[in-house]
Every structure is written in structure tokens, then in C-alpha cells.
N, C-alpha and C. Protein backbone atom coordinates (compact mmCIF):
# COMPACT_ATOMS: atom_id res chain seq x y z
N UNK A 1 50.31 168.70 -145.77
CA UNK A 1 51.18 168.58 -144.62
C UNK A 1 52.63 168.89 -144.98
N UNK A 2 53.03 167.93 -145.98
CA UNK A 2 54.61 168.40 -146.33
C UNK A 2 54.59 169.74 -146.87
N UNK A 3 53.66 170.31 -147.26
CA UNK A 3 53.84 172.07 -147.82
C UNK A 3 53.93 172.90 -146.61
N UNK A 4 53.19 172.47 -145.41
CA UNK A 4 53.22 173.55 -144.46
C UNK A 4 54.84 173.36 -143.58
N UNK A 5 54.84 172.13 -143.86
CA UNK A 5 56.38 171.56 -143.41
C UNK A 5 57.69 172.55 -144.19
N UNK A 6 57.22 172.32 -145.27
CA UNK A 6 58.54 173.22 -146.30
C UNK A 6 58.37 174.96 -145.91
N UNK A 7 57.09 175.34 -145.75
CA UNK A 7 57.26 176.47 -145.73
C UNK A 7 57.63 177.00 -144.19
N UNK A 8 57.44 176.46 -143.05
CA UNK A 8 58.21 176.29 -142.07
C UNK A 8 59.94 176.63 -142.16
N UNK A 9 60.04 175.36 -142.91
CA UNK A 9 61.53 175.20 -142.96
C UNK A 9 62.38 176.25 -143.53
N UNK A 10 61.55 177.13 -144.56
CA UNK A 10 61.92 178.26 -145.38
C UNK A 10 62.30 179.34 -144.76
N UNK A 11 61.05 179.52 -144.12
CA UNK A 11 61.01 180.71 -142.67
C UNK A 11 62.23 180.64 -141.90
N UNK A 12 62.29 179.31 -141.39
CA UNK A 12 63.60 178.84 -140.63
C UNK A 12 64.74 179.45 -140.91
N UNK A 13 65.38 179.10 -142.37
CA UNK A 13 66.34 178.78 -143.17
C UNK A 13 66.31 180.11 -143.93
N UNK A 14 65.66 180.62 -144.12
CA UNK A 14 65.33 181.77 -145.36
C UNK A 14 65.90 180.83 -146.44
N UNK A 15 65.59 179.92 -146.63
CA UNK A 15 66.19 179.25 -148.36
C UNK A 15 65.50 178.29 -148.53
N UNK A 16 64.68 177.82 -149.96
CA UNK A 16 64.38 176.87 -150.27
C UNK A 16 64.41 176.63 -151.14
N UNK A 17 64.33 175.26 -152.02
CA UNK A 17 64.55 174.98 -152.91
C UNK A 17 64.23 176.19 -154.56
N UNK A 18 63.07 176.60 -154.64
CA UNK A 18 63.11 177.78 -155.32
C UNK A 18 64.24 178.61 -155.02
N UNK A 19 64.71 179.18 -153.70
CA UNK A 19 65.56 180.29 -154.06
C UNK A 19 67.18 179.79 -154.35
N UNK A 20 67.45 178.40 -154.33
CA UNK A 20 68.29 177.68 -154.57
C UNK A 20 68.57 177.89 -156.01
N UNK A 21 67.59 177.53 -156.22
CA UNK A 21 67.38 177.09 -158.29
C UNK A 21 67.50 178.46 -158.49
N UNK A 22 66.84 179.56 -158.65
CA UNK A 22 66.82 180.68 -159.16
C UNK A 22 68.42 181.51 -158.66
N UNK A 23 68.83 181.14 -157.63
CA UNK A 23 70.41 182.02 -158.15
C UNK A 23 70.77 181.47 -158.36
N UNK A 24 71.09 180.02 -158.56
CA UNK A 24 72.02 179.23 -159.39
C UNK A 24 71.99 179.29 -160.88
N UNK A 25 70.30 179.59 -161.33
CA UNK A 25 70.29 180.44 -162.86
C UNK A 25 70.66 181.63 -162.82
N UNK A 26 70.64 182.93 -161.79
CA UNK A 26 71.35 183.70 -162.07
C UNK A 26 72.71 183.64 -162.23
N UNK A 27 73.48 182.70 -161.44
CA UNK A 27 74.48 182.82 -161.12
C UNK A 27 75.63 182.20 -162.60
N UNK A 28 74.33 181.59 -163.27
CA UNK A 28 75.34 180.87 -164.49
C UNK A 28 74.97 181.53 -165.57
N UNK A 29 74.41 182.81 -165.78
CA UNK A 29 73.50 183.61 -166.85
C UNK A 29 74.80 184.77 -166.38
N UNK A 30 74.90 185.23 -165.37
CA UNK A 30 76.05 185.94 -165.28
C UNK A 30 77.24 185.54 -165.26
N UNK A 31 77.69 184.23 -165.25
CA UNK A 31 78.95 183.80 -165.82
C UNK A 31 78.87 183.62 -167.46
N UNK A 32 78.34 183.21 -167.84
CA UNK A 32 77.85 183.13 -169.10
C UNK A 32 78.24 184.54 -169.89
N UNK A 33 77.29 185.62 -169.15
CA UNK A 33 77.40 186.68 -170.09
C UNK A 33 78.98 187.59 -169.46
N UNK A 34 80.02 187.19 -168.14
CA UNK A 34 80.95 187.82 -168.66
C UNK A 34 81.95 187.67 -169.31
N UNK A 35 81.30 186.26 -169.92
CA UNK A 35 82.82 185.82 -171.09
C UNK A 35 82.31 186.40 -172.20
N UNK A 36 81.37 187.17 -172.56
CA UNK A 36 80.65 188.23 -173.86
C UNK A 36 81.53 189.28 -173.54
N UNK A 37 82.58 190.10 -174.40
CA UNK A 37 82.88 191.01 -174.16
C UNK A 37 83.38 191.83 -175.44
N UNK A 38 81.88 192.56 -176.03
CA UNK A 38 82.04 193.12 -176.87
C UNK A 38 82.97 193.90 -177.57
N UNK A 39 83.65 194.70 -176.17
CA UNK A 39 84.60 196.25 -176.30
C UNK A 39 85.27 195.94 -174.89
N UNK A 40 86.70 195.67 -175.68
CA UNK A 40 87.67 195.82 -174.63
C UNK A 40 87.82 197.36 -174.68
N UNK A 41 88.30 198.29 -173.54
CA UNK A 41 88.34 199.51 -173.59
C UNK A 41 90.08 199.90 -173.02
N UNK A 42 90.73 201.05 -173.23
CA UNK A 42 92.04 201.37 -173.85
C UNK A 42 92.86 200.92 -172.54
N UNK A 43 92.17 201.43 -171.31
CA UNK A 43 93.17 201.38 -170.43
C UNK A 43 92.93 200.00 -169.58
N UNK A 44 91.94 198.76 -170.72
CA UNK A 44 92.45 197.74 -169.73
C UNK A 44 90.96 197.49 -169.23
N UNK A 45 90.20 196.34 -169.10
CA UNK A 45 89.23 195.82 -168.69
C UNK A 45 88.10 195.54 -169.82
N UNK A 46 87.00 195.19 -169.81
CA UNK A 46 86.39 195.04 -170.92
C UNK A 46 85.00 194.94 -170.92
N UNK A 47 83.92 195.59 -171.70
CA UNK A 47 82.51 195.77 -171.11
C UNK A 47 81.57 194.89 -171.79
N UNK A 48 80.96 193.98 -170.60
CA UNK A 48 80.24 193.00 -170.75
C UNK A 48 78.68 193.81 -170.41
N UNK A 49 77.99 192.54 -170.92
CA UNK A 49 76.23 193.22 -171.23
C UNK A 49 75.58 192.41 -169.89
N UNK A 50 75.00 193.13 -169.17
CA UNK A 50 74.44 192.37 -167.79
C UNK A 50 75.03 191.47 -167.09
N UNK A 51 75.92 191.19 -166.96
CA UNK A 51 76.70 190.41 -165.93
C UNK A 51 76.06 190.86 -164.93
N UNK A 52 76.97 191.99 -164.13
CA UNK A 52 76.65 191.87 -162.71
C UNK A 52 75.05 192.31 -162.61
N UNK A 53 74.05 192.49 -163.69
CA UNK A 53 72.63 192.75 -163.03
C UNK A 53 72.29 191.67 -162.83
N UNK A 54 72.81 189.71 -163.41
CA UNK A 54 71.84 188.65 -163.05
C UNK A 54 72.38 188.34 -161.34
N UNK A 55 73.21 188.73 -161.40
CA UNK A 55 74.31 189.01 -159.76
C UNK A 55 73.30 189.43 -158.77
N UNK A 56 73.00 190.69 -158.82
CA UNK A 56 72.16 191.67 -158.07
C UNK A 56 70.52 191.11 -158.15
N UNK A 57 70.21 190.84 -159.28
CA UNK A 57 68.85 189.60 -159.09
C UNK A 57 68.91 188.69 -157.73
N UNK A 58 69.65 188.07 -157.90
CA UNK A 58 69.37 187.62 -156.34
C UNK A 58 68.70 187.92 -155.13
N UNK A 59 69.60 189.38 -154.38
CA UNK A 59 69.28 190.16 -153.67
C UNK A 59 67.91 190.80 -153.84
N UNK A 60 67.75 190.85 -155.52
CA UNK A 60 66.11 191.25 -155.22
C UNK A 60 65.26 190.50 -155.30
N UNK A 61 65.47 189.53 -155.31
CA UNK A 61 64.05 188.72 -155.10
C UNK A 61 64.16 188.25 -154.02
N UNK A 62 65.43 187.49 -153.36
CA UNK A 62 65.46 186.75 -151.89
C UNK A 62 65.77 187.84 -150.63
N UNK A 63 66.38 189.29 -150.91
CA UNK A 63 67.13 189.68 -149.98
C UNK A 63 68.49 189.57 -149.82
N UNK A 64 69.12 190.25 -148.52
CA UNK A 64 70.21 190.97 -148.20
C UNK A 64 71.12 189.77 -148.17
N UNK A 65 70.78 188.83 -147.27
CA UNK A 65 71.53 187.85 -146.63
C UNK A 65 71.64 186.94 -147.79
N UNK A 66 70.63 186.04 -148.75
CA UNK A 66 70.54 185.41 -149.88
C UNK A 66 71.67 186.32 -151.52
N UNK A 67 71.24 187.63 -151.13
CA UNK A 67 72.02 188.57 -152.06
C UNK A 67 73.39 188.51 -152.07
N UNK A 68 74.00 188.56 -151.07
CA UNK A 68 75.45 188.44 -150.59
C UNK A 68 75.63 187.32 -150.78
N UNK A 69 75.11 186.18 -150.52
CA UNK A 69 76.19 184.74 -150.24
C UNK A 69 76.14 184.39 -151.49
N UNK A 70 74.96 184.77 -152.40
CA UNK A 70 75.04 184.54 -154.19
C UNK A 70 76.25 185.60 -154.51
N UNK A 71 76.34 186.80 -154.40
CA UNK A 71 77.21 187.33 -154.97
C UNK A 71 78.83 187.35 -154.66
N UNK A 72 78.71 186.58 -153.08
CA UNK A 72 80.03 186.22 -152.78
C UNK A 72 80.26 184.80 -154.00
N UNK A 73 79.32 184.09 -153.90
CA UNK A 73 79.67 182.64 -154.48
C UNK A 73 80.05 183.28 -156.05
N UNK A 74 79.59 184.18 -156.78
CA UNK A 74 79.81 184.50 -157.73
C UNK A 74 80.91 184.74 -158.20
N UNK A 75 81.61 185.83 -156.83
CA UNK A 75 83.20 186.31 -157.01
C UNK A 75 83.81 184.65 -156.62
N UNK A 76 83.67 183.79 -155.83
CA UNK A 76 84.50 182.91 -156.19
C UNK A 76 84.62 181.98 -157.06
N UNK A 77 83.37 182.03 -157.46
CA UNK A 77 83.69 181.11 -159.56
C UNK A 77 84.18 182.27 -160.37
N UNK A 78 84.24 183.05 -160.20
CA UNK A 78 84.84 184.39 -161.32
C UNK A 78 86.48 184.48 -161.09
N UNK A 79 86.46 183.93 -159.37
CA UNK A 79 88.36 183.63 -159.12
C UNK A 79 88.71 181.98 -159.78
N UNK A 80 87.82 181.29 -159.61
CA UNK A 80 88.18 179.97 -160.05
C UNK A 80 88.46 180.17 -161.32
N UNK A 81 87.57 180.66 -162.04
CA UNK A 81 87.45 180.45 -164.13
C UNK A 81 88.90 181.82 -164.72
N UNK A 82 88.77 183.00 -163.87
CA UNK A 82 89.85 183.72 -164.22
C UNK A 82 90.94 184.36 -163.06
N UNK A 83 91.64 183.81 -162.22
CA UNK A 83 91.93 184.47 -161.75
C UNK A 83 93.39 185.63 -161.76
N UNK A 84 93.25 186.52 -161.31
CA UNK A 84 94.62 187.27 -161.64
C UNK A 84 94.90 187.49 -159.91
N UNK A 85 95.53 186.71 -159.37
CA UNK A 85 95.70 187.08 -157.61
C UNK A 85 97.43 187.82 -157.94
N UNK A 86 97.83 188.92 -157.22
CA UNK A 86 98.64 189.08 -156.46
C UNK A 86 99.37 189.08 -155.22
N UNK A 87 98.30 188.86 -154.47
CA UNK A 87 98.20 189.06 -152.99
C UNK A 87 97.29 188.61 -152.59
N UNK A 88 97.13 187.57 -151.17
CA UNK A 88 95.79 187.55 -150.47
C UNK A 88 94.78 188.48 -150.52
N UNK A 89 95.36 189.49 -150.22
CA UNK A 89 94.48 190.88 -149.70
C UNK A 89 93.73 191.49 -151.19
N UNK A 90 94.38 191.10 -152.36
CA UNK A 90 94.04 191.68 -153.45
C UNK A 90 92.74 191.03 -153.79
N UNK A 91 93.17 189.53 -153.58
CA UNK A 91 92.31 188.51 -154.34
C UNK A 91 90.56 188.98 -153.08
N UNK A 92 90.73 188.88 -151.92
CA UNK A 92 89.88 189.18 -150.75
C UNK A 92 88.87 190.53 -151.30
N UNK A 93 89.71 191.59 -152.06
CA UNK A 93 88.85 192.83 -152.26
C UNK A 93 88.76 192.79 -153.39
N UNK A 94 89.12 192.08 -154.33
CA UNK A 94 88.74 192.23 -155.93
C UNK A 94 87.69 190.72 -156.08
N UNK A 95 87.86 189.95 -155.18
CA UNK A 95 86.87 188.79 -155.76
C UNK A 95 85.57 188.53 -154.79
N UNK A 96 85.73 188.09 -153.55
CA UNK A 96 84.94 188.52 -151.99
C UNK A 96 83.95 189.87 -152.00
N UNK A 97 85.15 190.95 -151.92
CA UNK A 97 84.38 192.06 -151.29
C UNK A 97 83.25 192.47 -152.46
N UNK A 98 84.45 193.10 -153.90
CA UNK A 98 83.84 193.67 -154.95
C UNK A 98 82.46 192.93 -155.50
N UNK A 99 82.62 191.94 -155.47
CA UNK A 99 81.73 191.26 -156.09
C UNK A 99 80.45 191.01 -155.68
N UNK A 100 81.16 190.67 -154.00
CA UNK A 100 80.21 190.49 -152.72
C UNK A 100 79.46 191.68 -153.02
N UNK A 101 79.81 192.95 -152.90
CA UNK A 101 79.08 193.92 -152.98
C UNK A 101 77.79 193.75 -153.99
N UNK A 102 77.41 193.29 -154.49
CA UNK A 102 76.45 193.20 -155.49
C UNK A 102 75.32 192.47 -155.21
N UNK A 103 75.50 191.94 -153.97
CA UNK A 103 74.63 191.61 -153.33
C UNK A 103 73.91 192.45 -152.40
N UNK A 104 74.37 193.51 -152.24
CA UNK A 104 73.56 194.81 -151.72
C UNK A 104 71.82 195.26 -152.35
N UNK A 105 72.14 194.51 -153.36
CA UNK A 105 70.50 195.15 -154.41
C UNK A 105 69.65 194.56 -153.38
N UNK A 106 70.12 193.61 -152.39
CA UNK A 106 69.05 192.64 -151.06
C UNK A 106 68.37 194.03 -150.05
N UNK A 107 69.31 195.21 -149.96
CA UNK A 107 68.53 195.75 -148.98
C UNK A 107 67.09 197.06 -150.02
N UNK A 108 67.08 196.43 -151.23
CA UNK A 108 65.81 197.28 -151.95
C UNK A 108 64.93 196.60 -152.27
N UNK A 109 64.99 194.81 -152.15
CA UNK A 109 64.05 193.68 -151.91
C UNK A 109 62.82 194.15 -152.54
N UNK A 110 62.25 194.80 -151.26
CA UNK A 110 60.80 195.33 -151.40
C UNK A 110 60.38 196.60 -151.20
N UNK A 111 61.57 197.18 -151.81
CA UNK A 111 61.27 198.90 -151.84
C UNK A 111 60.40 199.16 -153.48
N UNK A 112 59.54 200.02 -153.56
CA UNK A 112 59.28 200.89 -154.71
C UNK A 112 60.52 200.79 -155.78
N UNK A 113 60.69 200.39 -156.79
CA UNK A 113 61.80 200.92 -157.85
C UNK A 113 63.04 199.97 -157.05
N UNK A 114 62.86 198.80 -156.81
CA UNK A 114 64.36 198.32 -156.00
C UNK A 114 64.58 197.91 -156.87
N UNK A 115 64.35 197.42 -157.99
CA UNK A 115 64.92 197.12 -158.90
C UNK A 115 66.46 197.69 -159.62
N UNK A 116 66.30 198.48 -160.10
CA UNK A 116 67.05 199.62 -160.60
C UNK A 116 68.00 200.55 -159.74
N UNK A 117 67.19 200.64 -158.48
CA UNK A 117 67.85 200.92 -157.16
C UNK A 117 69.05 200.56 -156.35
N UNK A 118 68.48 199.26 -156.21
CA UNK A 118 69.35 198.02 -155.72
C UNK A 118 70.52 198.09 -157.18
N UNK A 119 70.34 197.81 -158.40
CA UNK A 119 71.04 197.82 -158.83
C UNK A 119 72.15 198.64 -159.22
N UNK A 120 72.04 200.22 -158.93
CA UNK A 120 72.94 201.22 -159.06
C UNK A 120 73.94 201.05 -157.92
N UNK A 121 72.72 200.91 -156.60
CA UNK A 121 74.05 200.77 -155.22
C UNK A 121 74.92 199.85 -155.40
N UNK A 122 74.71 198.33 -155.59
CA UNK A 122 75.29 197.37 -155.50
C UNK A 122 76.69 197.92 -156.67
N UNK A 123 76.44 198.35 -157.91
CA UNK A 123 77.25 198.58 -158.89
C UNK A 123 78.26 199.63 -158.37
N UNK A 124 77.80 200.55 -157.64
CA UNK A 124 78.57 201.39 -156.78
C UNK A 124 79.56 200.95 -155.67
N UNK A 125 79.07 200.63 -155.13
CA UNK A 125 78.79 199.10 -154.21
C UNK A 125 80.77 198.24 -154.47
N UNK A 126 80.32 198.26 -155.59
CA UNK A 126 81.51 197.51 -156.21
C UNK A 126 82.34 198.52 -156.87
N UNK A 127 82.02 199.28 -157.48
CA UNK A 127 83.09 200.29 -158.11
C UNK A 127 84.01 200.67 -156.63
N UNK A 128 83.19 201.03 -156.05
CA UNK A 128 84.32 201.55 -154.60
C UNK A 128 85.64 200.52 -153.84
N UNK A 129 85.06 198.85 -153.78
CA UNK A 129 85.92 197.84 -154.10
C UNK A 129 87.18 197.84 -154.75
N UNK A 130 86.35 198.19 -156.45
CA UNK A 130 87.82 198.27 -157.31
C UNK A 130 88.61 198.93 -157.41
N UNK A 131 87.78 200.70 -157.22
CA UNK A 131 89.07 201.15 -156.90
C UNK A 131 89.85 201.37 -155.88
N UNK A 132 89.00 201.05 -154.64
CA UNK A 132 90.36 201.02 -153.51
C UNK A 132 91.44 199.67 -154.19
N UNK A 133 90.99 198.76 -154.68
CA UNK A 133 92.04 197.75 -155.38
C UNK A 133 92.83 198.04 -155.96
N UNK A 134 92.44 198.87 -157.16
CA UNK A 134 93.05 199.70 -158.20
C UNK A 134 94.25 200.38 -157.55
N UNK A 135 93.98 201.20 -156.95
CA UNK A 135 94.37 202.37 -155.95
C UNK A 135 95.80 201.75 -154.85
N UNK A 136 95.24 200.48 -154.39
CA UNK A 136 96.02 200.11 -153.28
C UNK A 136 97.18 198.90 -154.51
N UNK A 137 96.90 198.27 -155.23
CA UNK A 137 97.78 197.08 -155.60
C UNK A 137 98.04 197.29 -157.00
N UNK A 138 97.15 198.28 -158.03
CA UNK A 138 97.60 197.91 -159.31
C UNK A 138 98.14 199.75 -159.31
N UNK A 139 98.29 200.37 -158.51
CA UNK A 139 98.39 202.10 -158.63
C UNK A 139 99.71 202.71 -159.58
N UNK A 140 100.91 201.44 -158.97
CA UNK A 140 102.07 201.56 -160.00
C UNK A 140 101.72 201.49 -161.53
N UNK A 141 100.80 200.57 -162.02
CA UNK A 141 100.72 201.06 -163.41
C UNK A 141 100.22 202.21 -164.02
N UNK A 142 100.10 203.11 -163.35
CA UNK A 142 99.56 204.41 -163.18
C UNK A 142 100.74 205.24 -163.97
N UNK A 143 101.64 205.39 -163.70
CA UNK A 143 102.65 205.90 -164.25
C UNK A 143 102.66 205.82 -165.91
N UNK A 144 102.77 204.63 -166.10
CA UNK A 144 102.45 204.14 -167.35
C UNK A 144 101.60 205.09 -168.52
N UNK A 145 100.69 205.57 -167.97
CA UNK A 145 99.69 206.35 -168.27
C UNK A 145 99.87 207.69 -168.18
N UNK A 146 100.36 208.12 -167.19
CA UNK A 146 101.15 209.57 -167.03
C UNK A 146 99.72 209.92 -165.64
N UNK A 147 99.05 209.11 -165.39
CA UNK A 147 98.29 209.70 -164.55
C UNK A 147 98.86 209.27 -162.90
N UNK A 148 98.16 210.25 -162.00
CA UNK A 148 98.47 209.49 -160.84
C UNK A 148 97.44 208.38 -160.45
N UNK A 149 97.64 207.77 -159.24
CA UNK A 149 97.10 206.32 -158.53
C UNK A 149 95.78 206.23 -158.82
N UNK A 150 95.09 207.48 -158.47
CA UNK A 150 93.74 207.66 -157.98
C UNK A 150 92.90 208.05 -159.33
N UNK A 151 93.19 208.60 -160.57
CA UNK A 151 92.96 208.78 -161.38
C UNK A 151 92.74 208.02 -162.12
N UNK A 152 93.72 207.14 -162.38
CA UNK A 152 93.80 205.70 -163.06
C UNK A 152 93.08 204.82 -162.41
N UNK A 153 93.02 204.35 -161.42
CA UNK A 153 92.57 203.48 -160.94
C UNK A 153 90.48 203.38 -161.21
N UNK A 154 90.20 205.24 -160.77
CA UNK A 154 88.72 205.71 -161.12
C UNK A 154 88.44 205.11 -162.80
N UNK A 155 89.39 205.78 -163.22
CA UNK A 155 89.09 206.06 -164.98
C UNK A 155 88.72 204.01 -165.45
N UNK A 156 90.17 203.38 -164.76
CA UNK A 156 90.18 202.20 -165.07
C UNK A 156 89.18 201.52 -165.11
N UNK A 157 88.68 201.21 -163.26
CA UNK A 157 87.66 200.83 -163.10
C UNK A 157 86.33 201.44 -163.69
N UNK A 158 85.89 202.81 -163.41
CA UNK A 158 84.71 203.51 -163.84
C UNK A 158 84.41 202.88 -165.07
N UNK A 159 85.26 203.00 -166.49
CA UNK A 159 84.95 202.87 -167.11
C UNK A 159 84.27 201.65 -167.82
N UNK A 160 84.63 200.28 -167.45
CA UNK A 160 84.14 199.10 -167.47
C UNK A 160 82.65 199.03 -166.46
N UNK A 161 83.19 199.28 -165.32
CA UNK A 161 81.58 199.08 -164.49
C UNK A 161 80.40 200.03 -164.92
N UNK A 162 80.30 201.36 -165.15
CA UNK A 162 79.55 202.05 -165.15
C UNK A 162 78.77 202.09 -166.83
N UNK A 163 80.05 201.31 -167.76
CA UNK A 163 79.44 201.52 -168.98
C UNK A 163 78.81 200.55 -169.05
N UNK A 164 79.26 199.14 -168.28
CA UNK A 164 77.52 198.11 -168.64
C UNK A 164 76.50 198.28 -167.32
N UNK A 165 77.10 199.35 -166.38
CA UNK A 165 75.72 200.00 -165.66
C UNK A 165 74.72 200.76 -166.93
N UNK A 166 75.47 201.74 -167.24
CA UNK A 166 74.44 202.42 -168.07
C UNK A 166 73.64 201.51 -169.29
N UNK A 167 74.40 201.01 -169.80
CA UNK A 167 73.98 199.95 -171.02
C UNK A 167 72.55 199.14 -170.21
N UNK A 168 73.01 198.39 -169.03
CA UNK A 168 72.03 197.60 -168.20
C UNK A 168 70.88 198.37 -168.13
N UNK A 169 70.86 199.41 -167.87
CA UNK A 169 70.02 200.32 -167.05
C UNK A 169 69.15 200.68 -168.61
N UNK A 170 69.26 200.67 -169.79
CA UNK A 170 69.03 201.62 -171.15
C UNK A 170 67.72 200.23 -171.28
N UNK A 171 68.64 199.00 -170.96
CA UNK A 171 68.03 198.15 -171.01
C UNK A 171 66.85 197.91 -170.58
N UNK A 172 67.17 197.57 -169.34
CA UNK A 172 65.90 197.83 -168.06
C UNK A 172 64.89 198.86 -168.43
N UNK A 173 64.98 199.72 -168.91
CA UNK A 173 63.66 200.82 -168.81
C UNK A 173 62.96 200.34 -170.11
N UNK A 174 63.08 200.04 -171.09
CA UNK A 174 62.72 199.13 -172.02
C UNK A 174 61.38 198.43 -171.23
N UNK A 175 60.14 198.87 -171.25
CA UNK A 175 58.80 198.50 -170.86
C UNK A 175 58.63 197.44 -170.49
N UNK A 176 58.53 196.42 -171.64
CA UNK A 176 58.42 194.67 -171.49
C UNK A 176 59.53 194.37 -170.83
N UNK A 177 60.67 194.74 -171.11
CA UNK A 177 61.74 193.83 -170.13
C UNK A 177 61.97 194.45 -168.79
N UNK A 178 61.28 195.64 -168.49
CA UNK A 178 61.10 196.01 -166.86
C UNK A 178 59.58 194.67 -166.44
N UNK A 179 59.10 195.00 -167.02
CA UNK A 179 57.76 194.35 -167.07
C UNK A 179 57.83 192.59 -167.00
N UNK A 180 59.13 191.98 -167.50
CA UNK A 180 59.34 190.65 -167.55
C UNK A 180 60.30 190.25 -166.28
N UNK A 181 60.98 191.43 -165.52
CA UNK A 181 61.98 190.79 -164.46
C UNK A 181 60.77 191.24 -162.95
N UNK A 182 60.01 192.12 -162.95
CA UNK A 182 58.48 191.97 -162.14
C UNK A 182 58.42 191.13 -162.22
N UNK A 183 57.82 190.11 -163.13
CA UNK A 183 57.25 188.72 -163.28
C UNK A 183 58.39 187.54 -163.12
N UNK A 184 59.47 187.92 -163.08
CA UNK A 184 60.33 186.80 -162.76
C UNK A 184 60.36 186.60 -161.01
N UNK A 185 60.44 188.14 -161.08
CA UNK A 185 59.86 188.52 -159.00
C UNK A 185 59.39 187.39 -158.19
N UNK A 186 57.90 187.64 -159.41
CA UNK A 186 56.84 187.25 -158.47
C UNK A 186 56.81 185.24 -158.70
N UNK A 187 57.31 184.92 -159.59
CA UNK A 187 57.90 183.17 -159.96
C UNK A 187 58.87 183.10 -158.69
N UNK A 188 59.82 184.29 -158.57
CA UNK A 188 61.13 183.27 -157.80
C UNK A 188 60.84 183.48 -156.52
N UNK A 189 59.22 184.67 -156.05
CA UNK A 189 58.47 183.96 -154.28
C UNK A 189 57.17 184.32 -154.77
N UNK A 190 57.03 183.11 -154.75
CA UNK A 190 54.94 183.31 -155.08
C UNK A 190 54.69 183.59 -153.85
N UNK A 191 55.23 183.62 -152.91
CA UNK A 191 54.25 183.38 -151.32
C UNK A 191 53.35 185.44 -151.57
């Protein structure tokens, strides 16, 4: 009786205690791993090993709506533990939006390959975030560099997000550990 009750309530709610527990382990496995930061890189930022893929976990196992409010909650412990605000508007698209974005891997849920899928958009997802950020609030240090706004801001950002995309991704195809986040899948909704 109380099982058909809970699973009711789930339906209801789209949330239950499983999908509670499981992004709250993602959510502290990716705080965890972005204070790892092997290689700071020249122009500024620094490349961490899976961060934002335990982020984008979310979205694939619970979905769009579960994906986002984990990856929003994410950008705001990532503003709590470091923040660099200049501006409302800065803090809104570098911690909210960018981050938020990573909760996008929710609309490949239950596609073929959403795995990997979900995870490129969402990473994209967010690169486009930073550098309109880049672009709009940090563009003056651009000069600095001899480059213009838009250049710097790509190079800046690109280079941190896309190199622990690729790293993530080198990862992921790695047989058993494609083969072990399937099976984490199917733990975080048996239904």
C-alpha cells in the first residue's frame, strides 16, 4: 500500500526520495572534483576532471525539469564556496544561467547515446553563458592580451570548458566506465 502511495506521489511530484539522494551525490562529487585542478591554463581559469559531467548526470537520469533545478542548485553552492560577483547581472549569467545550463543533458533522458549527447549540449550549453559573460563584463581585460572582446573571452572560456569536455568524454568511451554510468541509470529509476 505505502509503495503504490509513494509511487503516486512521484508521478505527482516527479521527485522522490531516490532522485533526491542521487543528485545530492552528484551534486557533492562535482563540488568535490572542482576544487581538483590539475592545470591552471595561461589566460586564466583552470581544468578540472568531471565536474560539470556529475552536474549533467542529473538531467540524465531524472530529466529536464530535475536537470535544471540540480544544476541551478549547483551554480549556487559554486557562488556560495567561490564567488567572484561584479554585478547582479554577472553573478545571474555566470552562476544561474551557465551552470543552469547543464542541466540541459534532461532533454536526452531517454534518447539513444543521451549520455554523451546530453553531455556535449549542456557543456555547450554553458560555454555560450560564459562567453556572453566573458564578452559582456570581463571584455576589458582583453586588451591586456592584445586580443579583442570576443576572442578572449572564446579562447578564455573555450579553453577550460572544452578541455575537461574532451578529457570527460576520452573518459566516458572507456567500455566499463560507459558500461558503469548505464548501470548507475538503471539504480537511480528502477521503475
Amino acid at each position: 500500500m505505502s509503495e503504490e502511495i509513494s509511487k503516486k506521489n512521484r508521478k505527482r511530484t516527479g521527485y522522490g526520495v531516490r532522485c533526491i539522494a542521487f543528485s545530492a551525490m552528484s551534486i557533492a562529487l562535482a563540488t568535490l572534483l572542482s576544487f581538483l585542478k590539475p592545470v591552471e591554463l595561461p589566460l586564466g581559469g583552470s581544468l578540472t576532471i568531471c565536474s560539470m559531467f556529475f552536474v549533467t548526470l542529473i538531467g540524465y537520469w531524472y530529466g529536464l525539469k530535475a536537470g535544471l533545478l540540480g544544476a541551478v542548485a549547483y551554480g549556487i553552492l559554486q557562488l556560495i564556496i567561490e564567488p567572484y560577483i561584479i554585478t547582479p547581472a554577472q553573478l545571474v549569467v555566470d552562476y544561474i544561467l551557465a551552470f543552469g545550463a547543464l542541466g540541459l543533458s534532461g532533454l536526452f533522458a531517454n534518447k539513444k547515446g543521451g549520455l554523451l549527447i546530453g553531455y556535449w549540449v549542456s557543456v555547450c550549453a554553458r560555454f555560450v553563458f560564459a562567453f556572453l559573460s566573458g564578452l559582456i563584463f570581463f571584455g576589458a581585460y582583453a586588451s591586456d592580451y592584445g586580443m579583442s572582446a570576443p576572442v578572449y573571452s572564446a579562447l578564455y572560456n573555450g579553453s577550460y570548458i572544452f578541455s575537461e569536455a574532451v578529457l570527460t568524454t576520452l573518459i566516458l568511451l572507456v567500455p566499463p566506465v560507459h558500461k558503469a554510468f548505464r548501470y548507475l541509470k538503471q539504480m537511480a529509476n528502477p521503475e
